[in-house]
C-alpha atoms as a PDB file:
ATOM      1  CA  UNK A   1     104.643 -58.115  84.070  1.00  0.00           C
ATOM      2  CA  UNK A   2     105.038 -55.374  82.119  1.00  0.00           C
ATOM      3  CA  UNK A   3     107.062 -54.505  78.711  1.00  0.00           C
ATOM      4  CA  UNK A   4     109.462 -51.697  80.604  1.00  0.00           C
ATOM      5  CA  UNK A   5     112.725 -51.606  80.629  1.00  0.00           C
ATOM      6  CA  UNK A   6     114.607 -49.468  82.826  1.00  0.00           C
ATOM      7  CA  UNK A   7     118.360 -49.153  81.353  1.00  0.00           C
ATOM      8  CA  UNK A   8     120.000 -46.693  83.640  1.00  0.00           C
ATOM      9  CA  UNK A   9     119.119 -48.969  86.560  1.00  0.00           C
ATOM     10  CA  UNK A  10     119.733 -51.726  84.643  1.00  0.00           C
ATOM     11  CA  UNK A  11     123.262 -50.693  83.994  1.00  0.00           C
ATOM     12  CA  UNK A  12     123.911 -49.796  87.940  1.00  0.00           C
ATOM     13  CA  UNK A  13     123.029 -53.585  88.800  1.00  0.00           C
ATOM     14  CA  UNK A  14     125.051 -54.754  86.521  1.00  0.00           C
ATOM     15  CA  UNK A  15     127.912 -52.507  87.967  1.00  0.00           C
ATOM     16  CA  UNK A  16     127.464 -53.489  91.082  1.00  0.00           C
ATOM     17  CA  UNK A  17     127.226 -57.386  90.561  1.00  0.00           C
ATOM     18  CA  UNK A  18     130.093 -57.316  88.191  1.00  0.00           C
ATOM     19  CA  UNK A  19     130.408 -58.506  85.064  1.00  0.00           C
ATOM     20  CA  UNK A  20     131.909 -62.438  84.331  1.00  0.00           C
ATOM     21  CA  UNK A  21     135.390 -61.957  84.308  1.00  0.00           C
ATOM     22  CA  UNK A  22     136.278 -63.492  80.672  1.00  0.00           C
ATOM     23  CA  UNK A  23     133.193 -61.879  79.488  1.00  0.00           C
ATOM     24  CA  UNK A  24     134.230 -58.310  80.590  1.00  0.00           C
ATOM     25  CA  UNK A  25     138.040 -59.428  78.551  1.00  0.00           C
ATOM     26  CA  UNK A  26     136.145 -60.383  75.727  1.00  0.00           C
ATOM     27  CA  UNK A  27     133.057 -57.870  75.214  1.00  0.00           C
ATOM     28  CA  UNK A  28     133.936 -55.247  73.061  1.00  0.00           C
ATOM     29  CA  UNK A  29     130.750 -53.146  73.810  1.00  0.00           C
ATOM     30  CA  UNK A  30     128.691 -52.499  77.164  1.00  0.00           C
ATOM     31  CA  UNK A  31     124.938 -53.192  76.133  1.00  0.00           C
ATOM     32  CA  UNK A  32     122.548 -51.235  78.553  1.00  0.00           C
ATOM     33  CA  UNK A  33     120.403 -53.939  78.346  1.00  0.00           C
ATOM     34  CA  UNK A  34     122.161 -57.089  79.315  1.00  0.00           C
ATOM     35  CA  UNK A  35     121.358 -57.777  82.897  1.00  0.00           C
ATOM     36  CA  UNK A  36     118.116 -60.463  82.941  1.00  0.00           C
ATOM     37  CA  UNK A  37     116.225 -59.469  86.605  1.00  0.00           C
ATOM     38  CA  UNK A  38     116.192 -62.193  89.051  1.00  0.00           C
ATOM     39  CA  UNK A  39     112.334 -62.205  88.957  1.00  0.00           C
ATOM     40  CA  UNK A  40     112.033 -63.335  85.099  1.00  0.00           C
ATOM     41  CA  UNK A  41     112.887 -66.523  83.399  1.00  0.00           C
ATOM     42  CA  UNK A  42     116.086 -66.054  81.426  1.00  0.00           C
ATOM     43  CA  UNK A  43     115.526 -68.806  78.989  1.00  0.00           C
ATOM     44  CA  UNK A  44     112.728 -71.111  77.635  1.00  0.00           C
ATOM     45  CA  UNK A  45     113.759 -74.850  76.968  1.00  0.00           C
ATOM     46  CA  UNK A  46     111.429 -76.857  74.285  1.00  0.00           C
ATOM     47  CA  UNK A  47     112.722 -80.202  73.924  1.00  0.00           C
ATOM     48  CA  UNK A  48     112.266 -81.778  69.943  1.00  0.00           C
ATOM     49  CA  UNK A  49     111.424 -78.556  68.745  1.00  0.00           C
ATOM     50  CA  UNK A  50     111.751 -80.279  65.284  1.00  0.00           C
ATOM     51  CA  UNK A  51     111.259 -83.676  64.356  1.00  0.00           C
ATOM     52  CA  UNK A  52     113.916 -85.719  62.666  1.00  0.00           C
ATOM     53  CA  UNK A  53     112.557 -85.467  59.324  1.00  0.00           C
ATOM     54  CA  UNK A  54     112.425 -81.473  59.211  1.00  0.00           C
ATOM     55  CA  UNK A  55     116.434 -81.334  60.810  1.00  0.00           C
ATOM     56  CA  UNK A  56     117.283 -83.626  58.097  1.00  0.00           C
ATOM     57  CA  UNK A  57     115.575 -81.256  55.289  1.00  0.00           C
ATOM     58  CA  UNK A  58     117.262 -78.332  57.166  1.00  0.00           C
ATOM     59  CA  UNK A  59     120.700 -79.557  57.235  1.00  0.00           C
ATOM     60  CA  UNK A  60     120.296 -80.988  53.629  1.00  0.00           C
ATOM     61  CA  UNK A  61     119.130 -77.680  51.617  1.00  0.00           C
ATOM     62  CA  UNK A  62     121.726 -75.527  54.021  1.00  0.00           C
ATOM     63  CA  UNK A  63     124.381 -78.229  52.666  1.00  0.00           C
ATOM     64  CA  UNK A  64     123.281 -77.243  49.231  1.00  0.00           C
ATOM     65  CA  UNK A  65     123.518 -73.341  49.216  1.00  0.00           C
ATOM     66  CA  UNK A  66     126.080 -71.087  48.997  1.00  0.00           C
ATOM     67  CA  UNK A  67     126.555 -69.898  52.754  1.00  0.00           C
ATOM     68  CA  UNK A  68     127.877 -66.572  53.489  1.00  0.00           C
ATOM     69  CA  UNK A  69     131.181 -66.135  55.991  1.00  0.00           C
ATOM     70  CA  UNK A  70     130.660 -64.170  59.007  1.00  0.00           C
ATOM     71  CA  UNK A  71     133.296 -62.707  60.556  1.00  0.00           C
ATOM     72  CA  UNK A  72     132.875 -59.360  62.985  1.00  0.00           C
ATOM     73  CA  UNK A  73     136.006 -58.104  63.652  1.00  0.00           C
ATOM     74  CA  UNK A  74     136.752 -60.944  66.465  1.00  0.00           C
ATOM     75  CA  UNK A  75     132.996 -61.562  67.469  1.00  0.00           C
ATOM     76  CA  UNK A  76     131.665 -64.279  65.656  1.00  0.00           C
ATOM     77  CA  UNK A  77     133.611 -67.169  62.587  1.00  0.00           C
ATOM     78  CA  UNK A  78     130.910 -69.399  61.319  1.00  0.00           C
ATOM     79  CA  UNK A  79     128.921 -69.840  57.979  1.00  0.00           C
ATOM     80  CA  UNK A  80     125.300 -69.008  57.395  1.00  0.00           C
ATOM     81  CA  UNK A  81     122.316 -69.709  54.940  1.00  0.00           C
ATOM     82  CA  UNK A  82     119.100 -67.784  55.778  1.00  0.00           C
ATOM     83  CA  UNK A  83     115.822 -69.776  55.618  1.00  0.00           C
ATOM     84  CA  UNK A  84     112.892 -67.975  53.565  1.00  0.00           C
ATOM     85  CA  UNK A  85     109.316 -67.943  54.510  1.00  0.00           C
ATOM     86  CA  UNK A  86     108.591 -69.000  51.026  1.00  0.00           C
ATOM     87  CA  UNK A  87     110.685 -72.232  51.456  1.00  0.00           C
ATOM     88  CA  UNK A  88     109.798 -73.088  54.986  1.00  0.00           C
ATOM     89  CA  UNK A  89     106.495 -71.461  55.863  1.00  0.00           C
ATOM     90  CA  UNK A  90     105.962 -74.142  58.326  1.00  0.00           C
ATOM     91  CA  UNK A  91     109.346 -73.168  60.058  1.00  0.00           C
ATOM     92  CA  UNK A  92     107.985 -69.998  60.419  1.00  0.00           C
ATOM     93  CA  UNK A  93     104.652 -70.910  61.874  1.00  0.00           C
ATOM     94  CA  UNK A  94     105.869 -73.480  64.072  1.00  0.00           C
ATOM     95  CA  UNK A  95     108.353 -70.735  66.191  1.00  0.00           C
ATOM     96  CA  UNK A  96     106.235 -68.239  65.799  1.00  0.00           C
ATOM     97  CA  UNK A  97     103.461 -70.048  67.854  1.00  0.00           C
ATOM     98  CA  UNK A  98     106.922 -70.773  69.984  1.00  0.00           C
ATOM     99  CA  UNK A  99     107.743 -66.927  70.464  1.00  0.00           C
ATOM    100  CA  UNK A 100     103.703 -66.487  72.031  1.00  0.00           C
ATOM    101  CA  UNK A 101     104.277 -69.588  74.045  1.00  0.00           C
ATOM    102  CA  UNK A 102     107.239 -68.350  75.947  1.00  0.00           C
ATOM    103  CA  UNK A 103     106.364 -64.528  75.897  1.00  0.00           C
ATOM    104  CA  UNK A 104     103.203 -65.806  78.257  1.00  0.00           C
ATOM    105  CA  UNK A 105     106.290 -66.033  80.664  1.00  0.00           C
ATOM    106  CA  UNK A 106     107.939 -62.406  79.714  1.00  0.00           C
ATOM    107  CA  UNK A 107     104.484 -60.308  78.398  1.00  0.00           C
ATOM    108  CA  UNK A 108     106.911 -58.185  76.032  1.00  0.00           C
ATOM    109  CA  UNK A 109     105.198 -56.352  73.108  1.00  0.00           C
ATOM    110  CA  UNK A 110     106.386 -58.694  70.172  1.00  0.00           C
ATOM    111  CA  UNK A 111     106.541 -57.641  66.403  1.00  0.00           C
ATOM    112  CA  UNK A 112     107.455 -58.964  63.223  1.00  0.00           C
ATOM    113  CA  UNK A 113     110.551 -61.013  62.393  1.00  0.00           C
ATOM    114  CA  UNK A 114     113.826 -59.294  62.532  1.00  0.00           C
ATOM    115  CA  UNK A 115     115.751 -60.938  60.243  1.00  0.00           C
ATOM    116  CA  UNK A 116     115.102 -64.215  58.258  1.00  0.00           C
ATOM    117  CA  UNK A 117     115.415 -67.613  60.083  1.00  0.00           C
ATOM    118  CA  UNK A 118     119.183 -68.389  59.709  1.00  0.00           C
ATOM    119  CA  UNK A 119     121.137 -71.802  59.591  1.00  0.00           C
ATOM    120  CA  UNK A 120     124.449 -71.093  61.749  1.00  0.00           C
ATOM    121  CA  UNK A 121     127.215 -73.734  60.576  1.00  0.00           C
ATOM    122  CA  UNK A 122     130.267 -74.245  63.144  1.00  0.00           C
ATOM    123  CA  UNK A 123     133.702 -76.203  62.039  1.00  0.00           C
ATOM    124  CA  UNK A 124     136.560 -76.380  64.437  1.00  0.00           C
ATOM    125  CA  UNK A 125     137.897 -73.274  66.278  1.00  0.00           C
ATOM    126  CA  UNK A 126     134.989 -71.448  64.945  1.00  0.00           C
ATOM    127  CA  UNK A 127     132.853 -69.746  67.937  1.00  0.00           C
ATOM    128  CA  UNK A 128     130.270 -66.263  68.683  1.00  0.00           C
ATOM    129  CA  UNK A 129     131.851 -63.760  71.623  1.00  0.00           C
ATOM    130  CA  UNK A 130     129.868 -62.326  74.107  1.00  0.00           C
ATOM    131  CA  UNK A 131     126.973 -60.315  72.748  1.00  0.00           C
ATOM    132  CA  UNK A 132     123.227 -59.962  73.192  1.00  0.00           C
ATOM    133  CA  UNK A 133     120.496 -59.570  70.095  1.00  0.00           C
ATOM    134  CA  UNK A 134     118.515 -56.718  71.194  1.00  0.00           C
ATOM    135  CA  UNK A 135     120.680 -53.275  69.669  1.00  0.00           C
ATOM    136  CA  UNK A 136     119.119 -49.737  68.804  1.00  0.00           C
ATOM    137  CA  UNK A 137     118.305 -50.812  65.497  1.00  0.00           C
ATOM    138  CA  UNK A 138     117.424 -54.658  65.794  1.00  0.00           C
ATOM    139  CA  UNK A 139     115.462 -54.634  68.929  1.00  0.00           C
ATOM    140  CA  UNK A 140     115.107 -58.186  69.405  1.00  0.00           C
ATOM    141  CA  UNK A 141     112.611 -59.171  72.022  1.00  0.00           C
ATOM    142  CA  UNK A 142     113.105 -62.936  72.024  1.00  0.00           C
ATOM    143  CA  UNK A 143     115.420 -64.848  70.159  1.00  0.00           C
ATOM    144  CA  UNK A 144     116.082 -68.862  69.864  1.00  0.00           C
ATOM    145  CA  UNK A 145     118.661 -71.473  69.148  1.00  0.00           C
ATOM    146  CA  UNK A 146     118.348 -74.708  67.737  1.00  0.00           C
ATOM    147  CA  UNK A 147     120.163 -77.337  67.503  1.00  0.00           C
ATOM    148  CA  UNK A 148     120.529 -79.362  64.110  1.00  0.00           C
ATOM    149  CA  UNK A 149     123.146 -81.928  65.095  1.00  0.00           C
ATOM    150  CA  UNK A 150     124.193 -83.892  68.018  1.00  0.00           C
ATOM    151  CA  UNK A 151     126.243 -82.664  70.893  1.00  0.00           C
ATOM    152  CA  UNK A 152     129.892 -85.560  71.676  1.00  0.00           C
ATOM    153  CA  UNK A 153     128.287 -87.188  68.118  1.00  0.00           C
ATOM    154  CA  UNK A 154     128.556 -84.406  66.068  1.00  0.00           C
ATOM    155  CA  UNK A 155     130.945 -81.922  67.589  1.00  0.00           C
ATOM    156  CA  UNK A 156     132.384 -81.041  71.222  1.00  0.00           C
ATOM    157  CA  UNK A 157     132.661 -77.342  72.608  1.00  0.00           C
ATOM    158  CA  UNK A 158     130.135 -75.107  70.723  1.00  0.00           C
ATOM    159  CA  UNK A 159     127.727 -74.847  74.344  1.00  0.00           C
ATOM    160  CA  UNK A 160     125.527 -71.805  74.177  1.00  0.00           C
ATOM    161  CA  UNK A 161     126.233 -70.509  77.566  1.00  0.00           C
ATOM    162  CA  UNK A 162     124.180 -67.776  79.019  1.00  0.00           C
ATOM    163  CA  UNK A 163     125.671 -65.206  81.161  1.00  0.00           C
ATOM    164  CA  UNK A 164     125.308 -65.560  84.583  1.00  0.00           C
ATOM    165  CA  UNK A 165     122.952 -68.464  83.915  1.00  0.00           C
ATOM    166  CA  UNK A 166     125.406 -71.222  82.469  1.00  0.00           C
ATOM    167  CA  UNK A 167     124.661 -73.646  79.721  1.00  0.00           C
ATOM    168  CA  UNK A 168     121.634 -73.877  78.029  1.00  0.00           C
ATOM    169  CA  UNK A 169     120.301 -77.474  78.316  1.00  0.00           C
ATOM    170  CA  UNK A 170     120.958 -78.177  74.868  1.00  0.00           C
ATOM    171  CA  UNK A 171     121.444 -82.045  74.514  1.00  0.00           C
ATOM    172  CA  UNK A 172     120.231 -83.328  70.862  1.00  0.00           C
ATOM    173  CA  UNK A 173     119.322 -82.063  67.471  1.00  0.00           C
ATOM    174  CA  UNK A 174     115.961 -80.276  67.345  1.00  0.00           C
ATOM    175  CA  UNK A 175     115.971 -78.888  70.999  1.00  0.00           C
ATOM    176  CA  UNK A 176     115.560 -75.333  71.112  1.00  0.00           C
ATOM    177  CA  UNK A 177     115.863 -72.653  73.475  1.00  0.00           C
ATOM    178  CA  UNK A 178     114.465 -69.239  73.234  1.00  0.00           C
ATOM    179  CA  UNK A 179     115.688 -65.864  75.444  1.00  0.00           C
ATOM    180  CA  UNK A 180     115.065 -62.129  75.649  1.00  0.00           C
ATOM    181  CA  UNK A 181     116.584 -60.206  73.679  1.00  0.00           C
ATOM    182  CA  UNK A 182     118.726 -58.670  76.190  1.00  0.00           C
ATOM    183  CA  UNK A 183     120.152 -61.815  77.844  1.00  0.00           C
ATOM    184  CA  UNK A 184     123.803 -61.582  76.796  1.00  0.00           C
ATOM    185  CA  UNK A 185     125.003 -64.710  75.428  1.00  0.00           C
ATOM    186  CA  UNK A 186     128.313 -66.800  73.376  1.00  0.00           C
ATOM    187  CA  UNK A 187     128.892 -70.004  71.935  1.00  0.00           C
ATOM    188  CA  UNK A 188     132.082 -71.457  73.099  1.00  0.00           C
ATOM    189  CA  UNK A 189     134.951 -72.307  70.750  1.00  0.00           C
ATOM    190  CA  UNK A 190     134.049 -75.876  68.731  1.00  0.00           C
ATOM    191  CA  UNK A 191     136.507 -78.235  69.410  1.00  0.00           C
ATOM    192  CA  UNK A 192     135.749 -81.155  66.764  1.00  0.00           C
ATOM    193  CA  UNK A 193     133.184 -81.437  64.289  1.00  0.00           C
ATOM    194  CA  UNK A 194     130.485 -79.663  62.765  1.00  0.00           C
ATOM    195  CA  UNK A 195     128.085 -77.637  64.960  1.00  0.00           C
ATOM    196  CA  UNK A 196     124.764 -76.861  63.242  1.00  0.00           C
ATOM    197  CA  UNK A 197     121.866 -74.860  64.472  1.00  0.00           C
ATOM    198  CA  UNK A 198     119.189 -72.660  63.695  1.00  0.00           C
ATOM    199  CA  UNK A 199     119.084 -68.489  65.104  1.00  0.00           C
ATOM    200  CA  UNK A 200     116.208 -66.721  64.341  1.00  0.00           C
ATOM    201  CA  UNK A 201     114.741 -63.190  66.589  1.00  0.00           C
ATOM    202  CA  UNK A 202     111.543 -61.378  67.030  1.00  0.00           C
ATOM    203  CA  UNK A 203     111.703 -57.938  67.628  1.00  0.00           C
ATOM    204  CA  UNK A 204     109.341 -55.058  68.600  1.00  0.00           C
ATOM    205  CA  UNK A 205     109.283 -51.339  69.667  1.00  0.00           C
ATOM    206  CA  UNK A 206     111.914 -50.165  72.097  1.00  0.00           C
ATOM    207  CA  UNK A 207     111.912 -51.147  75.718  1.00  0.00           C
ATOM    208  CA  UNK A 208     110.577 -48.315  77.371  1.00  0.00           C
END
């Protein structure tokens, strides 16, 4: 497998599949690069990504900061705290050996980090439209989710579905799942409670 990405044929599959119905109502923007290929594997699952004791010191500094409101016109409502590598070096060494493990699967041509690793807090009614990570500028290869609280505990709604592929397998706090770049992707509206996860993306040069 090859890093090559062919976005004019890309684009004509996608045409003539069709796109989900809510997700061609609720996508603002047509990404060339959305449609995963049947052939490749369009997410990696690690189960207890984190332990615990590192969720706990997660949620517990996040809880402490000042988090930032995102709101994108009507794309994404939810808080966020970005992680440093100064503060959680081992964060960034443990998904970093993550990224190599699952690109084994994909063979991309990986980078550096694209932005810092990024706590994503979720209260009621707040949700992420349609989108996928990898843009002109970004270029995320791989990207990951994990979650830092429990699923029917913690909050209901809030799935990570995966377009054309469903739910991610997501079931308790420190499962993780990582994705190219391209994959297009939401998290559905949370119903009750307080949905808590971690985002962070690898990029690379352009798809070529």
């Amino acid at each position: 497998m090859t890093d090559v990405w062919d976005a004019d044929k890309a684009k004509q599959q996608a045409s003539a599949s069709g796109l989900h119905r809510e997700a061609d109502m609720e996508m603002r923007y047509i990404y060339p690069h959305w449609y995963t290929p049947r052939q490749l594997t369009p997410f990696y699952l690690r189960k207890k990504m984190l332990r615990a004791a590192e969720v706990k010191e997660i949620v517990t500094y996040a809880l402490n900061q000042d988090p930032s409101r995102d709101v994108v016109e009507d794309g994404i409502s939810a808080w966020s705290v970005d992680l440093m590598p100064a503060d959680f070096p081992h964060l960034y060494e443990k998904f970093g050996e993550a990224f190599n493990e699952a690109n084994e699967e994909w063979n991309f041509n990986l980078g550096g980090w694209v932005e810092p690793i990024t706590c994503i807090r979720y209260e009621k009614n707040d949700f992420n439209n349609w989108h996928a990570d990898y843009t002109d500028t970004d270029r995320t290869k791989i990207g990951f989710t994990t979650l830092l609280t429990n699923p029917g505990a913690d909050f209901d709604g809030g799935e990570l579905e995966m377009l054309r592929h469903g739910d991610a397998p997501l079931k308790k706090a420190g499962d993780a799942v990582l994705f190219p770049g391209y994959q297009v992707h939401r998290v559905r509206k949370v119903t009750r409670g307080t949905r808590m996860s971690l985002a962070g993306w690898i990029g690379g040069p352009e798809f070529k």
